[in-house]
Protein backbone atom coordinates (compact mmCIF):
# COMPACT_ATOMS: atom_id res chain seq x y z
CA UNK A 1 7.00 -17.61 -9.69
CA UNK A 2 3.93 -15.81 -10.82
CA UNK A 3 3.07 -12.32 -10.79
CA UNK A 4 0.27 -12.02 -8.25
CA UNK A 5 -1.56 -8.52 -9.14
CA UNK A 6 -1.52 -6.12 -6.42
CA UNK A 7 -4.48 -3.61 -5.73
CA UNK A 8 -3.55 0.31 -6.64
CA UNK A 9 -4.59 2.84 -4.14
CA UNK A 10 -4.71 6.25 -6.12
CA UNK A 11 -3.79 8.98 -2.97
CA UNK A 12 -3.77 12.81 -2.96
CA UNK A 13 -1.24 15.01 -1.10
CA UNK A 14 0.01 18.26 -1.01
CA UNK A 15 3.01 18.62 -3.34
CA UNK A 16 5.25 19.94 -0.38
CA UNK A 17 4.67 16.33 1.18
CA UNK A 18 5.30 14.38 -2.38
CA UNK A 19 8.79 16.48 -3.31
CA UNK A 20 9.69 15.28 0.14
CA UNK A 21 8.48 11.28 -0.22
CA UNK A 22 9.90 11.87 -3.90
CA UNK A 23 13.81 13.10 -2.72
CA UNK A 24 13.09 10.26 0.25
CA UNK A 25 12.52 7.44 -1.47
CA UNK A 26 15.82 8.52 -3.77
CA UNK A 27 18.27 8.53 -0.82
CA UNK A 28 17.06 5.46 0.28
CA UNK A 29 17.34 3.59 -3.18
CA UNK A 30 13.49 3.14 -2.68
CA UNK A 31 10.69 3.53 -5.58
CA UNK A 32 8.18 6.24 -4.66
CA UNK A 33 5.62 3.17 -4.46
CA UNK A 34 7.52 1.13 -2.29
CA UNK A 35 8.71 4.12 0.00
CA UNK A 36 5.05 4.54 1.00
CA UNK A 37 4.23 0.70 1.07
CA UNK A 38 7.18 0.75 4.01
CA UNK A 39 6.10 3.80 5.77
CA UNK A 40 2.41 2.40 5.58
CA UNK A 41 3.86 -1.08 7.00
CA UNK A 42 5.93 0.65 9.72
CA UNK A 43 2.57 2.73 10.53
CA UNK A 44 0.47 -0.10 11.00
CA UNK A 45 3.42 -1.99 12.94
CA UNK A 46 3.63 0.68 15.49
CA UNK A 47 -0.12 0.92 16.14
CA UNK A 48 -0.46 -2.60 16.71
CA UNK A 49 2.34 -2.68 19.12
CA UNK A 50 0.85 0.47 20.85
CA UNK A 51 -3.26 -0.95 20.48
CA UNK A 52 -2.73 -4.49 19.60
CA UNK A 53 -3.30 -6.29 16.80
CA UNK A 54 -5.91 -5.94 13.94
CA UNK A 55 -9.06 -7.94 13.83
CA UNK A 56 -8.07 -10.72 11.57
CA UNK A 57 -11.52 -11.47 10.86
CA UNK A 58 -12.20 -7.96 10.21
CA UNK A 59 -9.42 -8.07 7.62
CA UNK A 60 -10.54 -10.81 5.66
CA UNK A 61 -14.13 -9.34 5.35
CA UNK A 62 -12.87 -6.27 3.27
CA UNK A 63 -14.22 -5.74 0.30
CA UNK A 64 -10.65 -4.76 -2.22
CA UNK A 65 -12.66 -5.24 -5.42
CA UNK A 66 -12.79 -1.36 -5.92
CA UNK A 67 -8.82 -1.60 -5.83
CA UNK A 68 -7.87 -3.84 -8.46
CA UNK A 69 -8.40 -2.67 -12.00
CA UNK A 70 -11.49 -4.19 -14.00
CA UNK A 71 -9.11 -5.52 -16.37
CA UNK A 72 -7.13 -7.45 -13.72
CA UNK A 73 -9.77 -9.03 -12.52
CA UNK A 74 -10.64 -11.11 -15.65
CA UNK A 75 -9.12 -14.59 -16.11
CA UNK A 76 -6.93 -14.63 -19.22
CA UNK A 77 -7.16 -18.05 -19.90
């Protein structure tokens, strides 16, 4: 299977909040990356159960360019 290139979201937090995501993500076997990819999922799960769901065609227009590397966007071929 190939390795589809995610986009990187750069975030800052206090470092009370990080120590805590940090020791988190630990007792739950989790890297700190995929800790908060599963607490954003769960956030976005509950709000469209509370609000219903996104606008699908909202989502598609998004521009993610400025969240992929410039290198990872070039065709190595």
């Amino acid at each position: 299977m190939a390795n589809k290139k995610q986009p990187t979201v750069r975030l800052r937090m206090q470092e009370d909040l990080l120590r805590r995501l940090i020791l988190l993500s630990e007792l739950e076997g989790r890297s700190l990356s995929n800790q908060i990819a599963m607490l954003a999922r769960n956030a976005v799960a509950y709000h469209e159960r509370a609000k219903g769901k996104l606008d699908t065609k909202k989502l598609a227009a998004l521009d993610l360019s400025e969240y992929y590397d410039a290198d990872e966007n070039t065709d190595e071929a």
